[in-house]
N, C-alpha and C. Protein backbone atom coordinates (compact mmCIF):
# COMPACT_ATOMS: atom_id res chain seq x y z
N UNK A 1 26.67 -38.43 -50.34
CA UNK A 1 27.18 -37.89 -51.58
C UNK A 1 26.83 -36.40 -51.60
N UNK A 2 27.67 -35.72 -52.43
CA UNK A 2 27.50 -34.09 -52.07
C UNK A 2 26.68 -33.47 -52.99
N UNK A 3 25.57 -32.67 -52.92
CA UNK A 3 24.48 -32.13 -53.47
C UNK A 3 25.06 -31.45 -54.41
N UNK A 4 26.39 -31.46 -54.97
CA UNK A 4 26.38 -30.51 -55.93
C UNK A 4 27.09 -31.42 -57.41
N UNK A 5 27.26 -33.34 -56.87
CA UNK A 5 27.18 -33.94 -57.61
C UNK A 5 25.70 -34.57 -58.57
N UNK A 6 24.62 -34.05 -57.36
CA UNK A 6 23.20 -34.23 -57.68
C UNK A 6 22.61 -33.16 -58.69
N UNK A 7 23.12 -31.66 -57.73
CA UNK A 7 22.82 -30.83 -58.86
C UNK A 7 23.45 -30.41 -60.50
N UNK A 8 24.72 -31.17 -60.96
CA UNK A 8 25.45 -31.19 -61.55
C UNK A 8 24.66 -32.67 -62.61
N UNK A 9 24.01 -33.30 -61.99
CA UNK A 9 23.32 -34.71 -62.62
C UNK A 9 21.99 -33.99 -63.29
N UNK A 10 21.53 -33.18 -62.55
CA UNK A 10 20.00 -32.50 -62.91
C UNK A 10 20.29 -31.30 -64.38
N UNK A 11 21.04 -30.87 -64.09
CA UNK A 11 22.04 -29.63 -65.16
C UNK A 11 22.31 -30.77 -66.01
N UNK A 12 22.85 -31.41 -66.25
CA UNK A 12 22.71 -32.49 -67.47
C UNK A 12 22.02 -32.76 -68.22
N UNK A 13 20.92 -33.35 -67.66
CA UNK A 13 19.28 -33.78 -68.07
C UNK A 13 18.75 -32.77 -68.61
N UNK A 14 19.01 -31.74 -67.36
CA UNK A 14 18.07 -30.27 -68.59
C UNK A 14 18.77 -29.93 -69.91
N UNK A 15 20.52 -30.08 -69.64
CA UNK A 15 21.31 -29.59 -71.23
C UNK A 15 20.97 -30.48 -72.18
N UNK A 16 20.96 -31.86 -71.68
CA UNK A 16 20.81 -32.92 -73.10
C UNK A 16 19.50 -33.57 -73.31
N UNK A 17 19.03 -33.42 -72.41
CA UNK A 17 17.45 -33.75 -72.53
C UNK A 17 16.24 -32.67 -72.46
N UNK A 18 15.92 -31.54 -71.85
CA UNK A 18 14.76 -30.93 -71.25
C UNK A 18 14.20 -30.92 -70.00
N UNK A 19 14.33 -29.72 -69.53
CA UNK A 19 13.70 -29.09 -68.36
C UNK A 19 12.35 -30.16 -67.84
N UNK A 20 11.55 -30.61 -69.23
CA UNK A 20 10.50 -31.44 -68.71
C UNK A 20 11.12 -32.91 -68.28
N UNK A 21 11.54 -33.08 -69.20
CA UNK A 21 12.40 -34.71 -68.26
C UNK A 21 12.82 -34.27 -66.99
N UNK A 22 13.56 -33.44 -66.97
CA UNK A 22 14.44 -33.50 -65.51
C UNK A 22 12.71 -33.67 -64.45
N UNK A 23 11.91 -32.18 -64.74
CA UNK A 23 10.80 -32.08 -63.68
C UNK A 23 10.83 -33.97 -63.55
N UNK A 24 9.86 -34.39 -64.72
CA UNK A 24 9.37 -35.36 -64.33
C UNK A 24 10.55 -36.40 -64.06
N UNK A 25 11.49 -36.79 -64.06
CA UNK A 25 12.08 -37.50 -63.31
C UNK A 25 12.35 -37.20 -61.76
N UNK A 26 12.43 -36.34 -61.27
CA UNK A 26 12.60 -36.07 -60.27
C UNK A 26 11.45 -36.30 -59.35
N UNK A 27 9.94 -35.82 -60.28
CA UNK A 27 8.75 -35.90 -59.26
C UNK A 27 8.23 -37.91 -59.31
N UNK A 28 8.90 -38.50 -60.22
CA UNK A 28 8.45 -40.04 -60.30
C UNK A 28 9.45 -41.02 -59.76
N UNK A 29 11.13 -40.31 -59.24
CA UNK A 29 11.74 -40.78 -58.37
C UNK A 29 11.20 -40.68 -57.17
N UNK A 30 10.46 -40.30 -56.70
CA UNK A 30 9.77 -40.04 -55.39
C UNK A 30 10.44 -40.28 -54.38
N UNK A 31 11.93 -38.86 -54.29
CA UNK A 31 13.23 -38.72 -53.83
C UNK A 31 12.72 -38.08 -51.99
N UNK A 32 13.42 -38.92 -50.98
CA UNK A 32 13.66 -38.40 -49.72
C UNK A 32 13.58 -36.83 -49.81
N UNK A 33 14.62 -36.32 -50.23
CA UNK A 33 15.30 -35.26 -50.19
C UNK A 33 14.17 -34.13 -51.35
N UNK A 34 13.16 -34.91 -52.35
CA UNK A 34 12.18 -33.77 -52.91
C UNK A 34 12.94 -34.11 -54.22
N UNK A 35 14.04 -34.28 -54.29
CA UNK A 35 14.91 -33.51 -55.65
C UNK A 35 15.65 -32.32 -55.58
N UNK A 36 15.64 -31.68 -54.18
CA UNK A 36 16.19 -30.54 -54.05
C UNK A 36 17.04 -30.06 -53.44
N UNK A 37 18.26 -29.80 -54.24
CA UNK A 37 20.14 -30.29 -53.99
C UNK A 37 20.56 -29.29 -53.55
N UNK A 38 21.26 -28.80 -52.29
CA UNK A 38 22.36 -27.48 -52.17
C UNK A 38 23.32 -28.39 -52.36
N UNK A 39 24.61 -27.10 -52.74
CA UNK A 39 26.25 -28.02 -53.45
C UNK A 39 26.68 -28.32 -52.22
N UNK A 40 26.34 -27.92 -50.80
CA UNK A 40 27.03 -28.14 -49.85
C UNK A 40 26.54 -28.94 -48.99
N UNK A 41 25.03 -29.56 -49.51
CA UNK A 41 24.34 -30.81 -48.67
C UNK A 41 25.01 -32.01 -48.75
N UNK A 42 24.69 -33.04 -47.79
CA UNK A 42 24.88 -34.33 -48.07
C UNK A 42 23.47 -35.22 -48.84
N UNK A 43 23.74 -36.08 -49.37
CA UNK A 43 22.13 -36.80 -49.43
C UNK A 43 22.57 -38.64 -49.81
N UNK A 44 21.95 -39.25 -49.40
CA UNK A 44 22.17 -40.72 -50.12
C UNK A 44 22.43 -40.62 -51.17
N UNK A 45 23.31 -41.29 -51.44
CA UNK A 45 23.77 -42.09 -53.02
C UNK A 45 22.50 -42.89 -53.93
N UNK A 46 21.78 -43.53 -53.07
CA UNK A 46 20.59 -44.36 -53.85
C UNK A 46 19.81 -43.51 -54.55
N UNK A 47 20.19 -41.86 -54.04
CA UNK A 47 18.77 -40.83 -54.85
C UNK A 47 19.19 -40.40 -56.06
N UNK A 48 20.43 -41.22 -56.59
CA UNK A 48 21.15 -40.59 -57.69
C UNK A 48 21.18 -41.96 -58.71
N UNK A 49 20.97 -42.86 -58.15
CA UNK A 49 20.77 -44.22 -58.71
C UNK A 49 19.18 -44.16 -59.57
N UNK A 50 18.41 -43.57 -58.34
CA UNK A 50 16.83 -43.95 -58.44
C UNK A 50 16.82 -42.36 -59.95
N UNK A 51 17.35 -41.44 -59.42
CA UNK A 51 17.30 -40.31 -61.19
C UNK A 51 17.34 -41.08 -62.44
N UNK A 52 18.84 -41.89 -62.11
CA UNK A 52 19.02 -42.36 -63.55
C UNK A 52 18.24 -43.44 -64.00
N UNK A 53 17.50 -44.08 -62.96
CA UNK A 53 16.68 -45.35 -63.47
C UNK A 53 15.61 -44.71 -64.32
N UNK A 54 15.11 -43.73 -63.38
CA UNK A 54 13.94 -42.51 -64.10
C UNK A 54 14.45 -42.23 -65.36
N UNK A 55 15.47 -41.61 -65.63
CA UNK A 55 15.89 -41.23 -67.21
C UNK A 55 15.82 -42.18 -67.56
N UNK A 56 16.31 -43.59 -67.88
CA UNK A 56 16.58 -45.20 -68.48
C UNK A 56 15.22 -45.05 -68.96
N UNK A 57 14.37 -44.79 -68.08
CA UNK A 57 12.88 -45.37 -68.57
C UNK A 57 12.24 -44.19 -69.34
N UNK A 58 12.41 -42.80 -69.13
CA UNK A 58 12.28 -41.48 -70.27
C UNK A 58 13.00 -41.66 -71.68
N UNK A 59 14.23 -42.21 -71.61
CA UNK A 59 14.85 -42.13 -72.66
C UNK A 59 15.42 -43.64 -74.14
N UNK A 60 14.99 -44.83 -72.91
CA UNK A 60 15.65 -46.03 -73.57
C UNK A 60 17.15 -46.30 -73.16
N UNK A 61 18.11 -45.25 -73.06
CA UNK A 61 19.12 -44.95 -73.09
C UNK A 61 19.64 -46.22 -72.23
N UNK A 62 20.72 -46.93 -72.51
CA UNK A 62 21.32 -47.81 -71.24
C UNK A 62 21.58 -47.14 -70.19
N UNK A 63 21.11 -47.86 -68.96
CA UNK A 63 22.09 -46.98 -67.35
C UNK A 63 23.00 -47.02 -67.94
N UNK A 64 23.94 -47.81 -68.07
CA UNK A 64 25.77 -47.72 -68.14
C UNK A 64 26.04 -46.56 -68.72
N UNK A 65 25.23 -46.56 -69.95
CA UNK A 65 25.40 -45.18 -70.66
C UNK A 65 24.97 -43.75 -70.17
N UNK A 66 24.22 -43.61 -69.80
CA UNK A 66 23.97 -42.42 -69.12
C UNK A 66 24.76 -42.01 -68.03
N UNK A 67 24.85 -43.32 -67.22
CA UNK A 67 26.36 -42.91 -66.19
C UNK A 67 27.57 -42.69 -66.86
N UNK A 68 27.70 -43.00 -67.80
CA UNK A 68 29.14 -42.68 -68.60
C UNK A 68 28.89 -41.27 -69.19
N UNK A 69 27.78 -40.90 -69.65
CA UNK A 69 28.06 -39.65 -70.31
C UNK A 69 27.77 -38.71 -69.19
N UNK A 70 26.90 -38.79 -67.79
CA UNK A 70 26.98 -37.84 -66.80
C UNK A 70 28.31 -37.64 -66.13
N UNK A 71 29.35 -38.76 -65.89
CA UNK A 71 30.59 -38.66 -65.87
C UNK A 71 31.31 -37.83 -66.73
N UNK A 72 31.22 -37.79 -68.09
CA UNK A 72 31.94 -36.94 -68.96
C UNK A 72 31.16 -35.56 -68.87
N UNK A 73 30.31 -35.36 -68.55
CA UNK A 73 29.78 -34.21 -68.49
C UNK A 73 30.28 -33.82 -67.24
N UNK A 74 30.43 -34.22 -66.09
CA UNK A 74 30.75 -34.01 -64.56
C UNK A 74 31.89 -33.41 -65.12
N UNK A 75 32.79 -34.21 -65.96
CA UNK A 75 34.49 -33.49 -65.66
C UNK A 75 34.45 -32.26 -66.54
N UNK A 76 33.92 -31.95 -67.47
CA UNK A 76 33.24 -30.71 -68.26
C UNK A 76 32.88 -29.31 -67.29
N UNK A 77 32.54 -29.81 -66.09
CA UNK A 77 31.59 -28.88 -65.30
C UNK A 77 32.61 -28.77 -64.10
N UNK A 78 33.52 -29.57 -64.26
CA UNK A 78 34.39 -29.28 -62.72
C UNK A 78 36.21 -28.36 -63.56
N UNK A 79 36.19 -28.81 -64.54
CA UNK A 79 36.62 -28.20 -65.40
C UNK A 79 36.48 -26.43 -65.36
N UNK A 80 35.34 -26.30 -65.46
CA UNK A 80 34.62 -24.89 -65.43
C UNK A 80 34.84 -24.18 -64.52
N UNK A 81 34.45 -25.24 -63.27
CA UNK A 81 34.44 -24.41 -62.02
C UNK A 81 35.47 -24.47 -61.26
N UNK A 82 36.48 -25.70 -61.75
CA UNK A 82 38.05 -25.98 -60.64
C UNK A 82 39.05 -25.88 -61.81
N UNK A 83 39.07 -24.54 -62.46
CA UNK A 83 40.53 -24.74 -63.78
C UNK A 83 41.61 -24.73 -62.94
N UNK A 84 41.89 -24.81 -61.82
CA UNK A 84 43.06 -24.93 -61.24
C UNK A 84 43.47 -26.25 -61.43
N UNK A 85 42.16 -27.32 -60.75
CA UNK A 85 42.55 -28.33 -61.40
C UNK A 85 43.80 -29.50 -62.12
N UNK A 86 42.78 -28.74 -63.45
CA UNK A 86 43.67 -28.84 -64.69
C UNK A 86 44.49 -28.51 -64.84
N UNK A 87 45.16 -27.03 -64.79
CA UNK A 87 45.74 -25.76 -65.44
C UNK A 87 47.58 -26.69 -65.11
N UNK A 88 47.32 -27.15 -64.07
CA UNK A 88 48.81 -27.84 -63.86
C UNK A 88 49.35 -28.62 -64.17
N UNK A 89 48.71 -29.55 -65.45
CA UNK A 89 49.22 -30.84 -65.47
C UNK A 89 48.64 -30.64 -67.51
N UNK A 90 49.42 -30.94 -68.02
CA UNK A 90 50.23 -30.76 -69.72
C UNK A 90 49.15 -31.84 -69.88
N UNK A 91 48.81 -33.75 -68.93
CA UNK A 91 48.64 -34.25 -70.20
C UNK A 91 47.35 -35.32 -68.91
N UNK A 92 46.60 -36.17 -69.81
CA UNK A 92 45.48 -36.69 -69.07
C UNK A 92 46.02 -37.39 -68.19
N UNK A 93 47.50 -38.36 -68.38
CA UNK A 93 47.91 -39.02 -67.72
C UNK A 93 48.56 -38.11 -65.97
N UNK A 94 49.47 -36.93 -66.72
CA UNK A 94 49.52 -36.05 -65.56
C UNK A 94 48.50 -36.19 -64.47
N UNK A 95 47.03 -35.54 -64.95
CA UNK A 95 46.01 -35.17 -64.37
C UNK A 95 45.90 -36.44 -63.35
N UNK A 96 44.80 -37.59 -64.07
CA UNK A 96 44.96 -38.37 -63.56
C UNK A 96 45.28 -38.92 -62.32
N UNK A 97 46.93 -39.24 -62.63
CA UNK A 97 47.80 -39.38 -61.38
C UNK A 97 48.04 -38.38 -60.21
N UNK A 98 46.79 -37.27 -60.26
CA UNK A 98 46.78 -36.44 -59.66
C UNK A 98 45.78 -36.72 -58.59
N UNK A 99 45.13 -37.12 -59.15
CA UNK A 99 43.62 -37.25 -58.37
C UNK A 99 43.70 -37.74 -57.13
N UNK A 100 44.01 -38.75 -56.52
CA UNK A 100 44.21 -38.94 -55.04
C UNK A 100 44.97 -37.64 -54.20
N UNK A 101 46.20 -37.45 -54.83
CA UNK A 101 47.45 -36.46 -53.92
C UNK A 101 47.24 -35.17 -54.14
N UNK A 102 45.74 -34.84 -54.76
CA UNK A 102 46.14 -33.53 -55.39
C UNK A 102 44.60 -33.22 -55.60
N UNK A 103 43.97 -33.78 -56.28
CA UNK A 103 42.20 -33.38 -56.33
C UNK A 103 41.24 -33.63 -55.58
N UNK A 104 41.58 -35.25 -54.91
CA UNK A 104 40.77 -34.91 -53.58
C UNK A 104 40.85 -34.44 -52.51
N UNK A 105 42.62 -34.24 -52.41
CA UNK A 105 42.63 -33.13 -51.46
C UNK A 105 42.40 -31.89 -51.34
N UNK A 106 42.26 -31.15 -52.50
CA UNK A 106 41.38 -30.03 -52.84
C UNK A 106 40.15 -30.26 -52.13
N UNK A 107 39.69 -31.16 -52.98
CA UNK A 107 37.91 -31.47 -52.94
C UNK A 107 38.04 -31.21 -51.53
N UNK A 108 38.32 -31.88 -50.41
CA UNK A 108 38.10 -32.36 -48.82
C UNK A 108 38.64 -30.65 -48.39
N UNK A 109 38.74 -30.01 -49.00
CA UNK A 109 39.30 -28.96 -48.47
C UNK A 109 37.73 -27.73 -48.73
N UNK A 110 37.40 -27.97 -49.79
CA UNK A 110 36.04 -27.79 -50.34
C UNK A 110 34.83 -28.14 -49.57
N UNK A 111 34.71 -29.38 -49.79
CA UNK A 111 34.04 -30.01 -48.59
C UNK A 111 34.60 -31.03 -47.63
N UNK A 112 34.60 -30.77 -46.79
CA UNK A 112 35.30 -31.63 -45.61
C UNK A 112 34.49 -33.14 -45.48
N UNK A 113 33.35 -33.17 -45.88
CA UNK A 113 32.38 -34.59 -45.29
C UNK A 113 32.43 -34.90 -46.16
N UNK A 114 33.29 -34.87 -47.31
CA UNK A 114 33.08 -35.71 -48.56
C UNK A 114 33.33 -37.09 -48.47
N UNK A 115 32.68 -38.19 -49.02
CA UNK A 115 33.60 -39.36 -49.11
C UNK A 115 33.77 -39.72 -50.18
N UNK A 116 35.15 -39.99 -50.93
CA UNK A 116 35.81 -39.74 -52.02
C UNK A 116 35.96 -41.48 -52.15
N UNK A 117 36.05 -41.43 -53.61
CA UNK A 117 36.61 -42.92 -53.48
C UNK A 117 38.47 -42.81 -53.53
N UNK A 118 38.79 -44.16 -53.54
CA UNK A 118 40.52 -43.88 -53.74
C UNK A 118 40.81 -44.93 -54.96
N UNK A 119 42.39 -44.36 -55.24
CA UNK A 119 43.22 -44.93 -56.25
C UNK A 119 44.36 -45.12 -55.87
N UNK A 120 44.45 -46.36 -56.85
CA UNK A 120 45.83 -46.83 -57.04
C UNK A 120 46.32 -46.46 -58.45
N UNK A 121 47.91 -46.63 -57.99
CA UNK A 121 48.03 -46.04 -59.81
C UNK A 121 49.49 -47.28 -60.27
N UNK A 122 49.44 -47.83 -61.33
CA UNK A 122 50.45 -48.23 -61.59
C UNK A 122 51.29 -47.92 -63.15
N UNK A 123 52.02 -47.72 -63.92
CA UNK A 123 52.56 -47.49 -64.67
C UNK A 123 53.20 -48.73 -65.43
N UNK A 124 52.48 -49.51 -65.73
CA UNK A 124 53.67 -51.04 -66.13
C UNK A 124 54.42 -51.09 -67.42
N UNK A 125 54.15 -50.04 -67.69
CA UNK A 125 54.71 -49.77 -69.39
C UNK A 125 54.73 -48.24 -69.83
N UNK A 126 55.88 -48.50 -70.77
CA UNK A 126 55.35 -46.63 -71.40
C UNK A 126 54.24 -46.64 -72.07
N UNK A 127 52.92 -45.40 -71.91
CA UNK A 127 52.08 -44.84 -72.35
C UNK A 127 50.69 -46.18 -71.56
N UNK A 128 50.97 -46.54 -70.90
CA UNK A 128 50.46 -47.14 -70.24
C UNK A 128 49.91 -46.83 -69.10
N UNK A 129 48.57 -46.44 -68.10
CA UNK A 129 48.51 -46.29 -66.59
C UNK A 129 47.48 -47.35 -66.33
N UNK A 130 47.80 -47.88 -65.41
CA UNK A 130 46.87 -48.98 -64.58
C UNK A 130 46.15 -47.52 -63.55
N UNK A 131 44.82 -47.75 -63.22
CA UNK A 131 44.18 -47.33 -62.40
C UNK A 131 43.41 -48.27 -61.41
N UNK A 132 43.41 -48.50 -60.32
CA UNK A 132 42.62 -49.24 -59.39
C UNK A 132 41.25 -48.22 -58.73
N UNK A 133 40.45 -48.66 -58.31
CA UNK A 133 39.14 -47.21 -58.29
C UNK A 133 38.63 -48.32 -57.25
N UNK A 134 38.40 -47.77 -55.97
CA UNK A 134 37.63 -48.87 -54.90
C UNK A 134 36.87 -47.23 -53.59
N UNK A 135 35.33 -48.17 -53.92
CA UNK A 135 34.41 -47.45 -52.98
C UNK A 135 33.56 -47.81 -52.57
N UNK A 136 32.46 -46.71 -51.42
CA UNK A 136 32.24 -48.06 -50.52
C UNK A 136 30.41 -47.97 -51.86
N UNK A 137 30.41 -46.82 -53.02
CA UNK A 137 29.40 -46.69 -53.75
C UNK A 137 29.53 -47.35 -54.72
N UNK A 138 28.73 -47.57 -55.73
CA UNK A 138 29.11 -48.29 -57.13
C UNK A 138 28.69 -47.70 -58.09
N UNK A 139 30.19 -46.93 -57.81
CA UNK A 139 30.30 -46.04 -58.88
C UNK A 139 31.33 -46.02 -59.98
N UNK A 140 31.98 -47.33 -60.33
CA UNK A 140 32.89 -47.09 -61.10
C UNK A 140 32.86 -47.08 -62.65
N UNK A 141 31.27 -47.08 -63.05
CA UNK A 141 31.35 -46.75 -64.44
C UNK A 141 30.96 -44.91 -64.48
N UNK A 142 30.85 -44.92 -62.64
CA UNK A 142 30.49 -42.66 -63.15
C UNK A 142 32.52 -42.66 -63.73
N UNK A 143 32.97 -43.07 -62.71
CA UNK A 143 34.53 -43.03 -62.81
C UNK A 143 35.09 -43.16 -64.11
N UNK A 144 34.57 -44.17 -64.95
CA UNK A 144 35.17 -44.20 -66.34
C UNK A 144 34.56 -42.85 -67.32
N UNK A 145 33.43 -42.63 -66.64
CA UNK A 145 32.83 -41.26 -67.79
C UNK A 145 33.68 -40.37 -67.48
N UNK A 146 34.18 -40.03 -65.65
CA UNK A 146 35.07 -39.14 -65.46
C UNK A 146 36.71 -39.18 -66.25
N UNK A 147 37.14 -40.32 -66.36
CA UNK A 147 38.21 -40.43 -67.01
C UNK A 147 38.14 -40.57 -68.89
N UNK A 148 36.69 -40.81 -68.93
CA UNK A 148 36.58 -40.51 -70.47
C UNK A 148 36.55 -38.80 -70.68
N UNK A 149 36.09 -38.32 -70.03
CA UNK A 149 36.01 -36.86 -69.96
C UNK A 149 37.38 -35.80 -70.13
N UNK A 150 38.06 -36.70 -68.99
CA UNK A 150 39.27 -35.80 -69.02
C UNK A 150 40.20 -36.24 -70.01
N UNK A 151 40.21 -37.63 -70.77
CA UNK A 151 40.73 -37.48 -72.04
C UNK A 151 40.07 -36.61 -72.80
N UNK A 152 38.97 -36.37 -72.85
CA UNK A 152 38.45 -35.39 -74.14
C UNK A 152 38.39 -34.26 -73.88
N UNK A 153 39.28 -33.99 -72.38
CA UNK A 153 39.41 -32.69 -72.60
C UNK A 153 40.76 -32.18 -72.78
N UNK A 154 41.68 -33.22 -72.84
CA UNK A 154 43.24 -33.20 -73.29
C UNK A 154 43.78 -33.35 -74.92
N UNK A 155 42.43 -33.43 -75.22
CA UNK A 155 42.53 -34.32 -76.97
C UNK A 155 43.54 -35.29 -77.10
N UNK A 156 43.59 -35.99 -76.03
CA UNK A 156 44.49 -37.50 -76.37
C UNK A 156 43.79 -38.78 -76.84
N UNK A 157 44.59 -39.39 -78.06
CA UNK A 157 43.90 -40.55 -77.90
C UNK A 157 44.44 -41.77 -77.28
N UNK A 158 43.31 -42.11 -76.27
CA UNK A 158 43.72 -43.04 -75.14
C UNK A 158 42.33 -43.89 -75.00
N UNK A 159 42.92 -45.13 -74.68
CA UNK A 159 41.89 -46.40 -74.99
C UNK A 159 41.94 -46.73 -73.37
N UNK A 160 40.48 -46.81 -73.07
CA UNK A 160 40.21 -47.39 -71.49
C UNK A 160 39.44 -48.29 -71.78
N UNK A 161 39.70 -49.62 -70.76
CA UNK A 161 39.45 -50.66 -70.80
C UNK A 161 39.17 -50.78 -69.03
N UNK A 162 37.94 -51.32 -68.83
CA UNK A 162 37.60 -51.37 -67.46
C UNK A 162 37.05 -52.85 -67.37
N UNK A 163 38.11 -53.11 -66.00
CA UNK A 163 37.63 -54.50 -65.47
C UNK A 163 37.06 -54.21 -64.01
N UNK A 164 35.98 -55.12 -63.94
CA UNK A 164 35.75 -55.37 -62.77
C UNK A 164 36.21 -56.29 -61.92
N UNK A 165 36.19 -55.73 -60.26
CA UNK A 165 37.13 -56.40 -59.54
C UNK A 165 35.69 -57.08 -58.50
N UNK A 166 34.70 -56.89 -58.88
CA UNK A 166 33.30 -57.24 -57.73
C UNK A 166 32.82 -58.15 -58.14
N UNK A 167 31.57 -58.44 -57.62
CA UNK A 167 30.43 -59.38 -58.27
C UNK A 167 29.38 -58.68 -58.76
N UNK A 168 30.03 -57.41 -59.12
CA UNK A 168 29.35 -57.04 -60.56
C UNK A 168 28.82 -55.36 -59.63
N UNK A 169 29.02 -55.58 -58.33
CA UNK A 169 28.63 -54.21 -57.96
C UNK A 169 29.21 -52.99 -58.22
N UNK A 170 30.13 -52.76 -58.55
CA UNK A 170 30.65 -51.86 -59.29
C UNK A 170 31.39 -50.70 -58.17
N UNK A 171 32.14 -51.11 -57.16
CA UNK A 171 32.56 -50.84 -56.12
C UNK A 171 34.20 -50.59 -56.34
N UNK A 172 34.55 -51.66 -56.47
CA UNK A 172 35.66 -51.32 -57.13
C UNK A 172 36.19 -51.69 -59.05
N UNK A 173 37.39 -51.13 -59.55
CA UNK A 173 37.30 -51.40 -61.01
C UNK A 173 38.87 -51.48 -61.18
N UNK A 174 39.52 -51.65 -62.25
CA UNK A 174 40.41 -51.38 -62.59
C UNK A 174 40.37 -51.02 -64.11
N UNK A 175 41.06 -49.61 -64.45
CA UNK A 175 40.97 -49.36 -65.49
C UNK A 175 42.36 -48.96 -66.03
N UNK A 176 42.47 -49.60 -67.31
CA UNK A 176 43.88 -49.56 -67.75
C UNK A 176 43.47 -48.65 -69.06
N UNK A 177 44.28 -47.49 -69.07
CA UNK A 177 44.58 -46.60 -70.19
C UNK A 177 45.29 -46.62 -70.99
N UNK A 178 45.71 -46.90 -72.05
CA UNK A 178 46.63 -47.03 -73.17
C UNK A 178 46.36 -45.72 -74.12
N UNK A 179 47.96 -45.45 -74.22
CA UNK A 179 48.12 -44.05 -74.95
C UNK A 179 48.27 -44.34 -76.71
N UNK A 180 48.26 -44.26 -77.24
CA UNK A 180 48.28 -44.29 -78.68
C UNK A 180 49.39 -43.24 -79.20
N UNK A 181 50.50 -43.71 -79.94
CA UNK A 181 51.71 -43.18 -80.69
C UNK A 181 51.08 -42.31 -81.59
């Protein structure tokens, strides 16, 4: 996973929590890597698991929840730094349906060793998108914060509903978006 999804997790903690949480989560994850992220490193996925368990236990907060709001914060921050992104697409659903043909090919262009998860997309109705989300991490509730994010940054109101397709590992998901009249 790419160090600048780690350092983008740590920038969180310090905005919504404190500089002292982040320290001490980082020094009581007792992380391979120290805690200490370049955007262009690689590092295990488990050292981003083992942060948030650390916050769970600083804060009470549910994992699910904290992965959902570091997700909405992620698309906040890529927002910032990739308005290209965005800048092309009018509506969340646009965006969205962008993301395989269009954002991770950016991304891989960004960083080449990335490993991205993939999508499926289906449309079975108007104002409707089926999303399929399959990876080899389990990450598909960061994925719903990411897609809660980029509704709130379209001001649409749109209802996501996420099923799981695992035995609970969270590898792959399907999330169906419904647009609201």
């Amino acid at each position: 996973m790419k160090g600048i999804v780690f350092a983008t997790f740590i920038e969180m903690v310090e905005t919504k929590f404190s500089l002292a949480i982040a320290d001490r989560i980082i020094q009581d994850a007792d992380l391979p890597s120290g805690g200490s992220y370049t955007a262009v490193g690689t590092y295990n996925h488990r050292e981003i698991i083992r942060l948030v368990a650390e916050l769970h236990e600083r804060t009470g907060i549910p994992v699910e929840d904290l992965i959902k709001t570091f997700g909405e914060y992620m698309f906040g921050q890529l927002v910032e730094m990739y308005p290209q992104f965005v800048e092309r697409n009018k509506t969340a659903f646009d965006f969205l349906r962008q993301v395989d043909s269009y954002i991770h090919v950016e991304v891989r262009k960004l960083y080449p060793d990335a490993e991205l998860p993939g999508f499926e997309y289906e449309a079975p109705e108007p104002r409707v998108l089926k999303m399929t989300y399959r990876s080899s991490r389990p990450f598909a509730i960061l994925a719903e914060g990411l897609i809660l994010g980029c509704i709130r940054h379209y001001g649409e109101n749109i209802s996501v509903e996420r099923h799981d397709l695992t035995d609970g590992s969270g590898t792959a998901a399907t999330f169906i978006l419904t647009a609201s009249e």
